[in-house]
Protein backbone atom coordinates (compact mmCIF):
# COMPACT_ATOMS: atom_id res chain seq x y z
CA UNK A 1 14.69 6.28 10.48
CA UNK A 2 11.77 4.64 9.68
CA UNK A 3 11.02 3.40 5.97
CA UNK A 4 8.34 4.53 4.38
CA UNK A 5 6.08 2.80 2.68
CA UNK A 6 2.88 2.59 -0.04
CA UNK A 7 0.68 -0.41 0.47
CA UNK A 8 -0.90 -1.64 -3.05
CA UNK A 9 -4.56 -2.71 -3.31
CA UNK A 10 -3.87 -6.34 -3.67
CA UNK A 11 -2.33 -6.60 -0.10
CA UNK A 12 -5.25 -4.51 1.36
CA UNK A 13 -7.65 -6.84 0.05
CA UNK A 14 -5.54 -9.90 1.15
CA UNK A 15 -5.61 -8.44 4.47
CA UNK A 16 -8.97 -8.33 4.84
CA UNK A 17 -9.92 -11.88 3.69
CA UNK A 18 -8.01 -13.03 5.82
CA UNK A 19 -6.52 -12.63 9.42
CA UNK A 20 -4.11 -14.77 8.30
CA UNK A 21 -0.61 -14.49 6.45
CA UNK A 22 1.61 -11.52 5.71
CA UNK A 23 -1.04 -8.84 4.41
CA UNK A 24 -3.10 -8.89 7.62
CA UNK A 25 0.24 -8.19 9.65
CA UNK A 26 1.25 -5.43 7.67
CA UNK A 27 -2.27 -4.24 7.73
CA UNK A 28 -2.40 -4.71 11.70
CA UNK A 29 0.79 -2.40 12.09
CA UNK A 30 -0.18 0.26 10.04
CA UNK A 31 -0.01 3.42 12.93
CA UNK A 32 2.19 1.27 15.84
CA UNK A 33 5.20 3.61 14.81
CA UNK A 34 7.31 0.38 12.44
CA UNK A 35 7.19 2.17 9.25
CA UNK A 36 5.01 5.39 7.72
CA UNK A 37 2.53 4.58 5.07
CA UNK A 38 2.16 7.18 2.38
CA UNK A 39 -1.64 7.65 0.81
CA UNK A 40 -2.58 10.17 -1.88
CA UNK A 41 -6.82 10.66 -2.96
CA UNK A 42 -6.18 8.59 -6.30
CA UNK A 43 -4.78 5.91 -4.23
CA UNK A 44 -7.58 5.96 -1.40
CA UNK A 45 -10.49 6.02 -4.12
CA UNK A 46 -9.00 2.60 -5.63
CA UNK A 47 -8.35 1.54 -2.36
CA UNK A 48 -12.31 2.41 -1.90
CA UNK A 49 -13.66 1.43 -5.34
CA UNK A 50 -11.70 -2.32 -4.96
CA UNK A 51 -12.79 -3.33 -1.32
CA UNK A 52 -16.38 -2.14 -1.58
CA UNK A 53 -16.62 -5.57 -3.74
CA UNK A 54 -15.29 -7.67 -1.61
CA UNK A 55 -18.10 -9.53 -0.13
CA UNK A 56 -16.59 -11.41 2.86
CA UNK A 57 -16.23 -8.21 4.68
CA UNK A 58 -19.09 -6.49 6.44
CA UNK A 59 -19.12 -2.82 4.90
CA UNK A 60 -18.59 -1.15 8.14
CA UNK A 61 -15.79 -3.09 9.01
CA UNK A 62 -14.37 -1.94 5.52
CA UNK A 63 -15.23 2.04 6.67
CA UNK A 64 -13.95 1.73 9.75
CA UNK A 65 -10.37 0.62 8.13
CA UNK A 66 -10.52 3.00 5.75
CA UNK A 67 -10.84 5.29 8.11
CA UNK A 68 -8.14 4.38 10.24
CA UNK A 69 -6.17 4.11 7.04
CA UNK A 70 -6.80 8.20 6.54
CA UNK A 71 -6.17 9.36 9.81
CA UNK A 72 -3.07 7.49 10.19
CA UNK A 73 -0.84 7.82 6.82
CA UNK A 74 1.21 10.36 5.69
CA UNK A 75 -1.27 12.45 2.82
CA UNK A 76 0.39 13.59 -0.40
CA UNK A 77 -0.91 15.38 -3.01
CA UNK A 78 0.36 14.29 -6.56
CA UNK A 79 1.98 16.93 -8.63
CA UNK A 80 3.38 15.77 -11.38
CA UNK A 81 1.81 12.58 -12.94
CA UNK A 82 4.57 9.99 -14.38
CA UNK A 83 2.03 7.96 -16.38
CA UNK A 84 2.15 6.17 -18.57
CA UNK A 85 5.34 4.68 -17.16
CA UNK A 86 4.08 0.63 -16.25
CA UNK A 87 1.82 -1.49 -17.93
CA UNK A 88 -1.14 -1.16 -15.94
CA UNK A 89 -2.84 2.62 -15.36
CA UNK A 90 -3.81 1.61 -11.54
CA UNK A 91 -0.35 0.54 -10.37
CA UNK A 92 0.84 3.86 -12.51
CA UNK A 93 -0.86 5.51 -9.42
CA UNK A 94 0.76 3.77 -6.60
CA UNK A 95 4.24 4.20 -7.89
CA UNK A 96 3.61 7.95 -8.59
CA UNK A 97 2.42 8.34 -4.36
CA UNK A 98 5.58 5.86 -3.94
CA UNK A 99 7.41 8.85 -5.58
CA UNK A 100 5.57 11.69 -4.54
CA UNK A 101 6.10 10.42 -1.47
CA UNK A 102 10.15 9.24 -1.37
CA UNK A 103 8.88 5.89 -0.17
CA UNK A 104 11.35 3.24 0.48
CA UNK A 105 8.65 0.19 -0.08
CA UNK A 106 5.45 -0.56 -2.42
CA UNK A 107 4.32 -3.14 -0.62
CA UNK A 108 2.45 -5.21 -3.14
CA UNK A 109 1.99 -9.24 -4.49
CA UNK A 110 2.88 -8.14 -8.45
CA UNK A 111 6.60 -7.16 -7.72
CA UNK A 112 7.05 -7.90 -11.37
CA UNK A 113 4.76 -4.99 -12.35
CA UNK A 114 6.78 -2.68 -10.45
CA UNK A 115 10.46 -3.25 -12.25
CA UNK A 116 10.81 0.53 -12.85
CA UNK A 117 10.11 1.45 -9.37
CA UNK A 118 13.59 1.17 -8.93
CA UNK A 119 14.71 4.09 -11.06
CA UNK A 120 12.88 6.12 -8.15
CA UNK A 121 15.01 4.00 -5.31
CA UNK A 122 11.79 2.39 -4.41
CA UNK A 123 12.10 -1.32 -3.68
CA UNK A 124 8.60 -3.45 -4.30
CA UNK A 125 8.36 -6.19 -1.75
CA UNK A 126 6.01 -8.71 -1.48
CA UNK A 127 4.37 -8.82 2.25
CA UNK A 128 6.26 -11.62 4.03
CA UNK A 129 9.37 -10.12 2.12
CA UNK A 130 8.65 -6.69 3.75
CA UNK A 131 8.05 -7.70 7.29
CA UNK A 132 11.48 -9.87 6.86
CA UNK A 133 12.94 -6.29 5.96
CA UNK A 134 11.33 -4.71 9.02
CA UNK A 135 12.49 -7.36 11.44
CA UNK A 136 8.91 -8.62 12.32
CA UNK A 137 8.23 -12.01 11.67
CA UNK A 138 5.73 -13.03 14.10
């Protein structure tokens, strides 16, 4: 079965500064069939509000992923919010679609925020850590 994941803002914005590293190859196999990404309307507006200020990517090259993004993940609806449960309100919304969801990953650089992801069975994973999980390495 494949896992399941939620991929947090901080990797999507790594991704797209640069083709480099980890993020971008999660990024580039989002849709090829190696794992399901999970995406809920609070999630996609931060996803929105945080890359429209990222100034090293042309803004139809941002649309265009976003796009992709939305036609290609799993999209849940959020019925019961679980906030305040961490620290900050905006990763409060990725674990709840992590939940929502019964995702197996948040894929995300601040695995310390997400300690009490694992009272859900969700394991946080930074990038490199993910694709290690995943078997792709290259």
């Amino acid at each position: 079965m494949r896992p399941r994941i939620i991929i947090d803002t901080n990797v999507l914005v790594a991704a797209l500064k640069s083709r480099q590293g980890a993020s971008f190859r999660v990024l580039s196999l989002v849709g090829t069939g190696r794992f399901d990404l999970a995406l809920s309307v609070p999630l996609f507006t931060q996803y929105e509000d945080v890359v429209a200020r990222q100034d090293e990517v042309p803004a139809k090259a941002i649309k265009n992923i976003l796009d992709y993004l939305v036609k290609v993940a799993e999209l849940h609806e959020i019925f019961f919010l679980w906030r305040p449960i961490l620290d900050d309100p905006g990763d409060d919304l990725v674990l709840e679609i992590a939940a929502q969801s019964n995702s197996d990953f948040i894929v995300t650089f601040n695995v310390r925020h997400f300690k009490q992801a694992h009272q859900f069975g969700i394991r946080p994973l930074r990038p490199l850590e993910f694709l290690k999980e995943i078997g792709d390495m290259t």
